[in-house]
PDB file of N, CA and C in Angstrom:
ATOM      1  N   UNK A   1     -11.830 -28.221 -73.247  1.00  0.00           N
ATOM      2  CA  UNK A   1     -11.116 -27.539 -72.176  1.00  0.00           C
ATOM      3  C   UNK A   1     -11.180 -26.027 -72.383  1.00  0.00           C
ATOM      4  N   UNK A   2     -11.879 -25.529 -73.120  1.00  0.00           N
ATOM      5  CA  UNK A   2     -12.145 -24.776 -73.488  1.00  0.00           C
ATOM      6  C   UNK A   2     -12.488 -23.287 -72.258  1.00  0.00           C
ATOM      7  N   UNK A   3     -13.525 -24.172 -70.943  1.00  0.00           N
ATOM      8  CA  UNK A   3     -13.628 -23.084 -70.247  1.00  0.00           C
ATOM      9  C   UNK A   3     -12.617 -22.870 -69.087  1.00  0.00           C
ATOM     10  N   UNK A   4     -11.588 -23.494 -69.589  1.00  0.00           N
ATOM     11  CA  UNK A   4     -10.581 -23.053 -68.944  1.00  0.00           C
ATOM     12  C   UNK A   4      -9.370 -22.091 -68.672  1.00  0.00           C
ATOM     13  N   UNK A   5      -9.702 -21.947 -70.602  1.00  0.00           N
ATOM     14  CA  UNK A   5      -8.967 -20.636 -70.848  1.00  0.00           C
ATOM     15  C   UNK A   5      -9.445 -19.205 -69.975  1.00  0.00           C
ATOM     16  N   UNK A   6     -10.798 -18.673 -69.955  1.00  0.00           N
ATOM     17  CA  UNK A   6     -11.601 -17.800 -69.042  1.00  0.00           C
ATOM     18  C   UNK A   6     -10.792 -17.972 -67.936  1.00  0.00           C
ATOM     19  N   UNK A   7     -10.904 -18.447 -67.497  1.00  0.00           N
ATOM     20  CA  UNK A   7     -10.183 -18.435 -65.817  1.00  0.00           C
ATOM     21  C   UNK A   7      -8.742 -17.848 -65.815  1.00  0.00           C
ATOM     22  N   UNK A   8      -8.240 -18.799 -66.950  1.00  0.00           N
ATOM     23  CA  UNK A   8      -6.707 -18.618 -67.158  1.00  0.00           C
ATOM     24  C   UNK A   8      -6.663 -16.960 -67.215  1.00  0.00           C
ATOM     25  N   UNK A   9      -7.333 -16.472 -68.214  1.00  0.00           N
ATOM     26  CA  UNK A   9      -7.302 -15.164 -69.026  1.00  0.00           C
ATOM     27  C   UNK A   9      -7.688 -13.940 -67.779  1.00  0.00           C
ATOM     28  N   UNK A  10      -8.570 -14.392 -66.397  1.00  0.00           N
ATOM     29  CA  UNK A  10      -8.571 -13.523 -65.577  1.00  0.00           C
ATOM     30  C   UNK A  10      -7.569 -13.745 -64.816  1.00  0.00           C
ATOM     31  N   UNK A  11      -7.118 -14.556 -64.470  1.00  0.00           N
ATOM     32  CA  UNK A  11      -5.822 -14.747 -63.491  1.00  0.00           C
ATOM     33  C   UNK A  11      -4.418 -15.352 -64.156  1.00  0.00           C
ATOM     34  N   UNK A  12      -4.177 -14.386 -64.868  1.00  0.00           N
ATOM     35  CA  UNK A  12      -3.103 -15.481 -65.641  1.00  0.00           C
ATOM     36  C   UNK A  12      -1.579 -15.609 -64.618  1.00  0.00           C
ATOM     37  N   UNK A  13      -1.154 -14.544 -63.772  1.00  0.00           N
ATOM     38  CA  UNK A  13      -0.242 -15.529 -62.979  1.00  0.00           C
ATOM     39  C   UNK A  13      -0.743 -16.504 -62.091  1.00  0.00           C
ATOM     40  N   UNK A  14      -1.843 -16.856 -61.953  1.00  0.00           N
ATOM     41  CA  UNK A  14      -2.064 -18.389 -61.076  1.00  0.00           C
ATOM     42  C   UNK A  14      -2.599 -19.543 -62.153  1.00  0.00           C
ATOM     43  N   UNK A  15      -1.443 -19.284 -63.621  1.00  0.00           N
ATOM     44  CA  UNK A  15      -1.996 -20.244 -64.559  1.00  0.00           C
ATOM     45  C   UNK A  15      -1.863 -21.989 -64.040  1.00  0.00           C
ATOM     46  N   UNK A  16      -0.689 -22.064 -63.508  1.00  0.00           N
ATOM     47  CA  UNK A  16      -0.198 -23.226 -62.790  1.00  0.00           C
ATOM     48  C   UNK A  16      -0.783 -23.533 -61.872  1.00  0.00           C
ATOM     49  N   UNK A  17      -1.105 -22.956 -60.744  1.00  0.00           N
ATOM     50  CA  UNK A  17      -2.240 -23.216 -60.015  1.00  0.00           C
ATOM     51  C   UNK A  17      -3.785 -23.352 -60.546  1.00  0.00           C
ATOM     52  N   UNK A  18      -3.840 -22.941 -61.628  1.00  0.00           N
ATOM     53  CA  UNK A  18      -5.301 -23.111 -62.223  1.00  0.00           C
ATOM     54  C   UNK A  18      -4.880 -24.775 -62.676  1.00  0.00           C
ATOM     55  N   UNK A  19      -4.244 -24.880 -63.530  1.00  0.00           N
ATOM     56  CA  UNK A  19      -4.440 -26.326 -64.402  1.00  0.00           C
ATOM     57  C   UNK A  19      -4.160 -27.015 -63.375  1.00  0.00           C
ATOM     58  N   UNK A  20      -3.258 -26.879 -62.322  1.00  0.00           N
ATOM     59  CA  UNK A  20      -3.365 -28.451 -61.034  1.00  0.00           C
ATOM     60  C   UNK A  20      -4.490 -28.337 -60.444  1.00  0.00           C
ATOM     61  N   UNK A  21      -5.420 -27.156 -60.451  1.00  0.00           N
ATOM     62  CA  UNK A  21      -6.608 -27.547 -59.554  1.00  0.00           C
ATOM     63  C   UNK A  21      -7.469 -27.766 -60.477  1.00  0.00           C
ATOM     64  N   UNK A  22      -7.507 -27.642 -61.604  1.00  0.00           N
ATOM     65  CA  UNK A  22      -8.776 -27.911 -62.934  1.00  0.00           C
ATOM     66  C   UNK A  22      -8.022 -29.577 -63.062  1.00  0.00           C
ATOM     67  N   UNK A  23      -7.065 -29.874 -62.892  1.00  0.00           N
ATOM     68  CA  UNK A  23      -7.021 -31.308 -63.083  1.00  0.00           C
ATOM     69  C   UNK A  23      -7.129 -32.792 -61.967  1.00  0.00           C
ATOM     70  N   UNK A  24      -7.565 -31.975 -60.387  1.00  0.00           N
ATOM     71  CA  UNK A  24      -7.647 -32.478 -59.513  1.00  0.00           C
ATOM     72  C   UNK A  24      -8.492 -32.513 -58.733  1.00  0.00           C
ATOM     73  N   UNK A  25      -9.844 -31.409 -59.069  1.00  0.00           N
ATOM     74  CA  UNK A  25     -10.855 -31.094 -58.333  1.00  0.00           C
ATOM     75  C   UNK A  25     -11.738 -30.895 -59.071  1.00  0.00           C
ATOM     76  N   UNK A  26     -12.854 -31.840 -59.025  1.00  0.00           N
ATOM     77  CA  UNK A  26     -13.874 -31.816 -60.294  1.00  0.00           C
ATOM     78  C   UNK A  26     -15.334 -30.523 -59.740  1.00  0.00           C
ATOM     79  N   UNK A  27     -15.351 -29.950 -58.652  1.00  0.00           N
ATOM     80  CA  UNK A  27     -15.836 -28.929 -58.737  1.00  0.00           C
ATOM     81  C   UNK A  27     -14.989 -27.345 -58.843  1.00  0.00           C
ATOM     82  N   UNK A  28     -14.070 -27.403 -59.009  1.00  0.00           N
ATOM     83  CA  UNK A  28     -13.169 -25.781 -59.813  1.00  0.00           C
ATOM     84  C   UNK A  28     -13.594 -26.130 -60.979  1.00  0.00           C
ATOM     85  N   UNK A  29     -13.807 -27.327 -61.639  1.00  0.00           N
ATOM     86  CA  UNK A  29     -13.695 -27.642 -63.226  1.00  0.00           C
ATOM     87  C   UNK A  29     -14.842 -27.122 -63.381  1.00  0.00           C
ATOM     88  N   UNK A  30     -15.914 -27.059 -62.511  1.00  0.00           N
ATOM     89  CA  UNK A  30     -17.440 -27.065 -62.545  1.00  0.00           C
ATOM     90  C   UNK A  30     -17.682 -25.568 -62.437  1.00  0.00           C
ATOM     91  N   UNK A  31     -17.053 -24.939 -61.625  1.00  0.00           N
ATOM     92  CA  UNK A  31     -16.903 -23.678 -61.483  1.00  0.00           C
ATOM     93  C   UNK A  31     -16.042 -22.942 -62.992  1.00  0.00           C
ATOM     94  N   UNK A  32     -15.285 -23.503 -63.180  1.00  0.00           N
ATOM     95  CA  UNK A  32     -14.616 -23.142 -64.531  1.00  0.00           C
ATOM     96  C   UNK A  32     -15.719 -22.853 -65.829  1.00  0.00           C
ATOM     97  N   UNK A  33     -16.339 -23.901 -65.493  1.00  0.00           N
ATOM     98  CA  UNK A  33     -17.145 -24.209 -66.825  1.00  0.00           C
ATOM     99  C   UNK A  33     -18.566 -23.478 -66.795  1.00  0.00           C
ATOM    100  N   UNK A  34     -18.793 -23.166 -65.168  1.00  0.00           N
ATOM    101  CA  UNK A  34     -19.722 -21.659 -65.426  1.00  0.00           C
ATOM    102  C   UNK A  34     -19.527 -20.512 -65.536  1.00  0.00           C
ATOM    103  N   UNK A  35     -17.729 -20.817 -64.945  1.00  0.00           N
ATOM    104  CA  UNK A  35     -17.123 -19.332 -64.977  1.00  0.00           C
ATOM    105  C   UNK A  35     -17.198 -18.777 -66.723  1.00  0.00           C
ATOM    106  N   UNK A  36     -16.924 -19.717 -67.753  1.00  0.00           N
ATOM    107  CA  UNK A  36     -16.853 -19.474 -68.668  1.00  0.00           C
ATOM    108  C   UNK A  36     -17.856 -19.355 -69.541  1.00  0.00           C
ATOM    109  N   UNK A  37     -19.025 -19.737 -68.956  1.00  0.00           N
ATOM    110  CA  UNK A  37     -20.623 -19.869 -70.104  1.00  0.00           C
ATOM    111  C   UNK A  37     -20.762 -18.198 -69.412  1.00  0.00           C
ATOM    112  N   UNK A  38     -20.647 -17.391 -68.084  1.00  0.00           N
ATOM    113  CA  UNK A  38     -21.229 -16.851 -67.561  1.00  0.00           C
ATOM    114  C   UNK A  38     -20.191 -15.625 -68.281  1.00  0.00           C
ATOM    115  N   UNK A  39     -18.778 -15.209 -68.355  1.00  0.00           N
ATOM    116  CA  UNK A  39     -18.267 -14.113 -69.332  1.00  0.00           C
ATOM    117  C   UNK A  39     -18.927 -13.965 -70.705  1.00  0.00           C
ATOM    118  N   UNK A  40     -19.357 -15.272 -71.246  1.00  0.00           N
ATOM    119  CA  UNK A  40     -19.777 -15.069 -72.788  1.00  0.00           C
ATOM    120  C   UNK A  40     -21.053 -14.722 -72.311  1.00  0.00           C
ATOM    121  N   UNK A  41     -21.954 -15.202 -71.607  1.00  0.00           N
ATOM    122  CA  UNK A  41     -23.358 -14.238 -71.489  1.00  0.00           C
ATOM    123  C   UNK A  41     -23.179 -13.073 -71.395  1.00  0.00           C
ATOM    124  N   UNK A  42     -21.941 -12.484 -70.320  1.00  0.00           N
ATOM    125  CA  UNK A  42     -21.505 -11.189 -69.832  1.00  0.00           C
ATOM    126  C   UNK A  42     -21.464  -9.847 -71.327  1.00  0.00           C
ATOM    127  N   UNK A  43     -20.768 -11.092 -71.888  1.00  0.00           N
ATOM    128  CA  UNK A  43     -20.630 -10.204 -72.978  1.00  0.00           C
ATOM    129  C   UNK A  43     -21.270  -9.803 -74.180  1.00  0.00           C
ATOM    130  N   UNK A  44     -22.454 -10.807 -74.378  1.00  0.00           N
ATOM    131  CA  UNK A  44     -23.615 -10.354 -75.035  1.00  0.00           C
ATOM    132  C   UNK A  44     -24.708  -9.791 -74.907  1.00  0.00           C
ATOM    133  N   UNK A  45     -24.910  -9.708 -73.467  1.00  0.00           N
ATOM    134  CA  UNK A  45     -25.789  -8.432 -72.535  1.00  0.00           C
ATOM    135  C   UNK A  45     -25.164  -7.247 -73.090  1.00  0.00           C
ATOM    136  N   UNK A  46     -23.670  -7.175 -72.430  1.00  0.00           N
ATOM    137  CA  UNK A  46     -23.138  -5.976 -72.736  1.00  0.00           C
ATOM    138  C   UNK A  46     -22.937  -5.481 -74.128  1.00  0.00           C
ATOM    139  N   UNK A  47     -22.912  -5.981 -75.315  1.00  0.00           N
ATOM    140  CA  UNK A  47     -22.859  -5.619 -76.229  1.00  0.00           C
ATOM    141  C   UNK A  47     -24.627  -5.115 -77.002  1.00  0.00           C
ATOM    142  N   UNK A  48     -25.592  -5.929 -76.107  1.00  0.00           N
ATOM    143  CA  UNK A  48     -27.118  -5.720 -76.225  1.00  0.00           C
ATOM    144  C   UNK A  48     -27.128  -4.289 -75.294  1.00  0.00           C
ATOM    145  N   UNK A  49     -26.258  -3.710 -74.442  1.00  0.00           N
ATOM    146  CA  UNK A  49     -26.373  -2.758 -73.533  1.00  0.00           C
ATOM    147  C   UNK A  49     -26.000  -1.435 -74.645  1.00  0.00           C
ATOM    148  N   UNK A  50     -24.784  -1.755 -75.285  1.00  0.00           N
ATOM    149  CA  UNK A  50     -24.243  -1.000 -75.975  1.00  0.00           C
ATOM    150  C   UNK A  50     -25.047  -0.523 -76.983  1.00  0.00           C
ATOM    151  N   UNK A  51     -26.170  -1.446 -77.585  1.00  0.00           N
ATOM    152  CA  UNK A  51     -27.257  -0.525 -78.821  1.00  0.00           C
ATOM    153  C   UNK A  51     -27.848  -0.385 -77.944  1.00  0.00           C
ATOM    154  N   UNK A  52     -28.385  -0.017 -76.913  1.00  0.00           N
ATOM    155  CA  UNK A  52     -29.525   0.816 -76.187  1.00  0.00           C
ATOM    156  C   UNK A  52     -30.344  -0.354 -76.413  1.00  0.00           C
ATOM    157  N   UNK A  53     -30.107  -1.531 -75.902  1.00  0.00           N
ATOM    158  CA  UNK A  53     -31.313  -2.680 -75.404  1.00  0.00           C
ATOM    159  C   UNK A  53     -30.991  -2.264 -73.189  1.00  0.00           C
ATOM    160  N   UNK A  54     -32.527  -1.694 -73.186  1.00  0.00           N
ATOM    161  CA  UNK A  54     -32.268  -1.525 -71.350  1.00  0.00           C
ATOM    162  C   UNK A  54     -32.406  -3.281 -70.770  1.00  0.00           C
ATOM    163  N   UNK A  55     -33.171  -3.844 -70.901  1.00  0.00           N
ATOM    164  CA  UNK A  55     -32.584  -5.085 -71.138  1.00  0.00           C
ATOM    165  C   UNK A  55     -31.434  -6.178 -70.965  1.00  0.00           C
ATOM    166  N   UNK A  56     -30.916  -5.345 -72.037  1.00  0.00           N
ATOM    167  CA  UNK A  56     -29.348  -6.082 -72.001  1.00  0.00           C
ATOM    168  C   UNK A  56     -28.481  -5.100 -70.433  1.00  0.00           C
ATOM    169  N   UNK A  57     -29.344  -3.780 -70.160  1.00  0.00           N
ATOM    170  CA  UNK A  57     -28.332  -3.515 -69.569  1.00  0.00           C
ATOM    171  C   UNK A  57     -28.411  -4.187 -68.147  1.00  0.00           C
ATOM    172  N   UNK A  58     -29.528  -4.456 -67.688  1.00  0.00           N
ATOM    173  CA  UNK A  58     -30.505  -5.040 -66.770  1.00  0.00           C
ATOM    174  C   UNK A  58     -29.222  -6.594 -66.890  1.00  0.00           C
ATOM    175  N   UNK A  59     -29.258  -7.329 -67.583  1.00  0.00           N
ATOM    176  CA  UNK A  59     -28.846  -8.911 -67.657  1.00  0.00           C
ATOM    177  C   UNK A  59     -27.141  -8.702 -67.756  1.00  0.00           C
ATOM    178  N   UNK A  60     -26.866  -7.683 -68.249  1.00  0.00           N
ATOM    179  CA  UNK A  60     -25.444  -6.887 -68.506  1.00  0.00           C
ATOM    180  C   UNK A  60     -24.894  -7.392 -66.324  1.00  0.00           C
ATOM    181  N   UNK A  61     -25.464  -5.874 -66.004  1.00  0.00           N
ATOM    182  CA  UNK A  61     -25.436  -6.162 -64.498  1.00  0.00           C
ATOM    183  C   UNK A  61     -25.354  -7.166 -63.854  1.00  0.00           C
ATOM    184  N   UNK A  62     -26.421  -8.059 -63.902  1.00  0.00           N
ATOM    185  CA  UNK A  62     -26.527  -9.621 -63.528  1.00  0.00           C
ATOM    186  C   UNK A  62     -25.433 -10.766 -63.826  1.00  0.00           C
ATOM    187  N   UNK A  63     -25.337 -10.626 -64.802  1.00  0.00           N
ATOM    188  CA  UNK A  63     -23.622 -11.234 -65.099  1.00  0.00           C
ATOM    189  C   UNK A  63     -22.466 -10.509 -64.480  1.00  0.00           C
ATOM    190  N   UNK A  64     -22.346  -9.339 -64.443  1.00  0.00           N
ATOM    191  CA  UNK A  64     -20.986  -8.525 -63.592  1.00  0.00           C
ATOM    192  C   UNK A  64     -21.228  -9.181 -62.365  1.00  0.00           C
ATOM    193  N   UNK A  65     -22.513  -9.448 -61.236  1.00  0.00           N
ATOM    194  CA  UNK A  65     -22.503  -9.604 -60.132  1.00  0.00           C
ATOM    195  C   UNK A  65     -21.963 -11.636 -60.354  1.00  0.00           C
ATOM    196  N   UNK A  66     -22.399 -12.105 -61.148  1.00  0.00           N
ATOM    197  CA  UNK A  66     -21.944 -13.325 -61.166  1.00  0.00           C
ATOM    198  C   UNK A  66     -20.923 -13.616 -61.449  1.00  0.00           C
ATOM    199  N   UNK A  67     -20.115 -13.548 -62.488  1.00  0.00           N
ATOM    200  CA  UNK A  67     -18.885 -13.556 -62.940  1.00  0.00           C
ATOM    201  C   UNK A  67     -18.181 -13.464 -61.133  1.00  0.00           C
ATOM    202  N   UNK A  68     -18.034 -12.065 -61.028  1.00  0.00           N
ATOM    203  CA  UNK A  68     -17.660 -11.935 -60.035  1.00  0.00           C
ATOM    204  C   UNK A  68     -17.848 -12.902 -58.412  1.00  0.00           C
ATOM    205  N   UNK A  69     -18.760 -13.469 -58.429  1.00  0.00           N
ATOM    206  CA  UNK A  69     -18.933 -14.736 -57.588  1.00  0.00           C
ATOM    207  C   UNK A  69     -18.498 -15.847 -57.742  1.00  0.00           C
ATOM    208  N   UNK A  70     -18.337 -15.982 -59.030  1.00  0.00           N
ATOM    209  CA  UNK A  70     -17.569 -17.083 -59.444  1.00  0.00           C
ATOM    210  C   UNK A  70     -15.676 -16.975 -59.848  1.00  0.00           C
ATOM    211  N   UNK A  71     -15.464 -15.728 -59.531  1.00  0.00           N
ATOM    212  CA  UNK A  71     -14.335 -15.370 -59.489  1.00  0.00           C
ATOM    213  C   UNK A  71     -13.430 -15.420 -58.258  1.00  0.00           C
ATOM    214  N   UNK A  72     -14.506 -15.172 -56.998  1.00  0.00           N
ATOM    215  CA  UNK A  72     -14.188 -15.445 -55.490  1.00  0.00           C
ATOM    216  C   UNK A  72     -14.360 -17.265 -55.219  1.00  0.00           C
ATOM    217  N   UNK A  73     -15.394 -17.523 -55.718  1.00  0.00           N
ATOM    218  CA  UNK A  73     -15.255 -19.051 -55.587  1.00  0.00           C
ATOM    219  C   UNK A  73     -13.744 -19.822 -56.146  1.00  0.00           C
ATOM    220  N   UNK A  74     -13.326 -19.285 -56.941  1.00  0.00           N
ATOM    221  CA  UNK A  74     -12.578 -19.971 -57.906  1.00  0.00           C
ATOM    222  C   UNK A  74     -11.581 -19.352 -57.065  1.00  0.00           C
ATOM    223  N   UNK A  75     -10.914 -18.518 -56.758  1.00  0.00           N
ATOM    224  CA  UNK A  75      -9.930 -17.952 -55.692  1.00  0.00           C
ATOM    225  C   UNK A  75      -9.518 -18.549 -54.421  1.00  0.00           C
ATOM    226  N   UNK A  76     -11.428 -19.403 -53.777  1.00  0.00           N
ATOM    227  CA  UNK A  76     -11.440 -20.230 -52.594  1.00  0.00           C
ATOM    228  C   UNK A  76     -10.629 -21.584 -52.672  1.00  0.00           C
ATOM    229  N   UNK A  77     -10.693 -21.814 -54.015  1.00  0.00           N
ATOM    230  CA  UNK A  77      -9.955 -23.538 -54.561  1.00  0.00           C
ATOM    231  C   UNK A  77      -8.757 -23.092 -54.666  1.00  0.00           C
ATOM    232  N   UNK A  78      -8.612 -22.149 -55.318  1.00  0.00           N
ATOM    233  CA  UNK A  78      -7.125 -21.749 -55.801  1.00  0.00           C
ATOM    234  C   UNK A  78      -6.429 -21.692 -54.593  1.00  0.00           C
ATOM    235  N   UNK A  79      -6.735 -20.771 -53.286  1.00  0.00           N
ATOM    236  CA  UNK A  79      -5.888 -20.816 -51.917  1.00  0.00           C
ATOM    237  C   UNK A  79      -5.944 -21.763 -51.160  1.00  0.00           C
ATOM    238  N   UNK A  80      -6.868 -22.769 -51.416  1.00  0.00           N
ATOM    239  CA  UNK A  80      -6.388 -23.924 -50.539  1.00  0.00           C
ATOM    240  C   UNK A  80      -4.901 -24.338 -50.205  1.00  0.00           C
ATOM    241  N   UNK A  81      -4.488 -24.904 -49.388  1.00  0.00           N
ATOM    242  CA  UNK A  81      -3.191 -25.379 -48.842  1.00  0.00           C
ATOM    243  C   UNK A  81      -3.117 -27.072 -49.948  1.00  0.00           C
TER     244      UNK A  81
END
């Protein structure tokens, strides 16, 4: 359950709303679980950005734009009625 914390950790007042929809909707879980492979890539680009790999800064970017897509997706489950 691991990539659930990620989610939690960006939205932590909709923690309650995170775990009823991570326990009731098996694509948020799915989204969860890329949300969370896709910060730890985020963050080893960026730390490859940080020694001057252009590279990392290139794949750095590419993860900010994803993360972030998967942050609006995960927002779409979360406001459901």
């Amino acid at each position: 359950m691991e990539e659930f914390r990620a989610i939690v950790t960006r939205f932590p007042l909709r923690e309650l709303d995170i775990r009823r929809c991570f326990n009731r909707d098996a694509q948020f879980r799915a989204i969860c679980a890329d949300y969370d492979e896709a910060v730890k890539a985020l963050r080893r680009w960026q730390q490859a950005a940080k020694q001057g790999d252009r590279e990392g800064s290139r794949k750095a970017a590419d993860y900010e734009r994803l993360v972030a897509e998967l942050e609006a997706e995960a927002l779409v489950h979360l406001n459901r009625p």
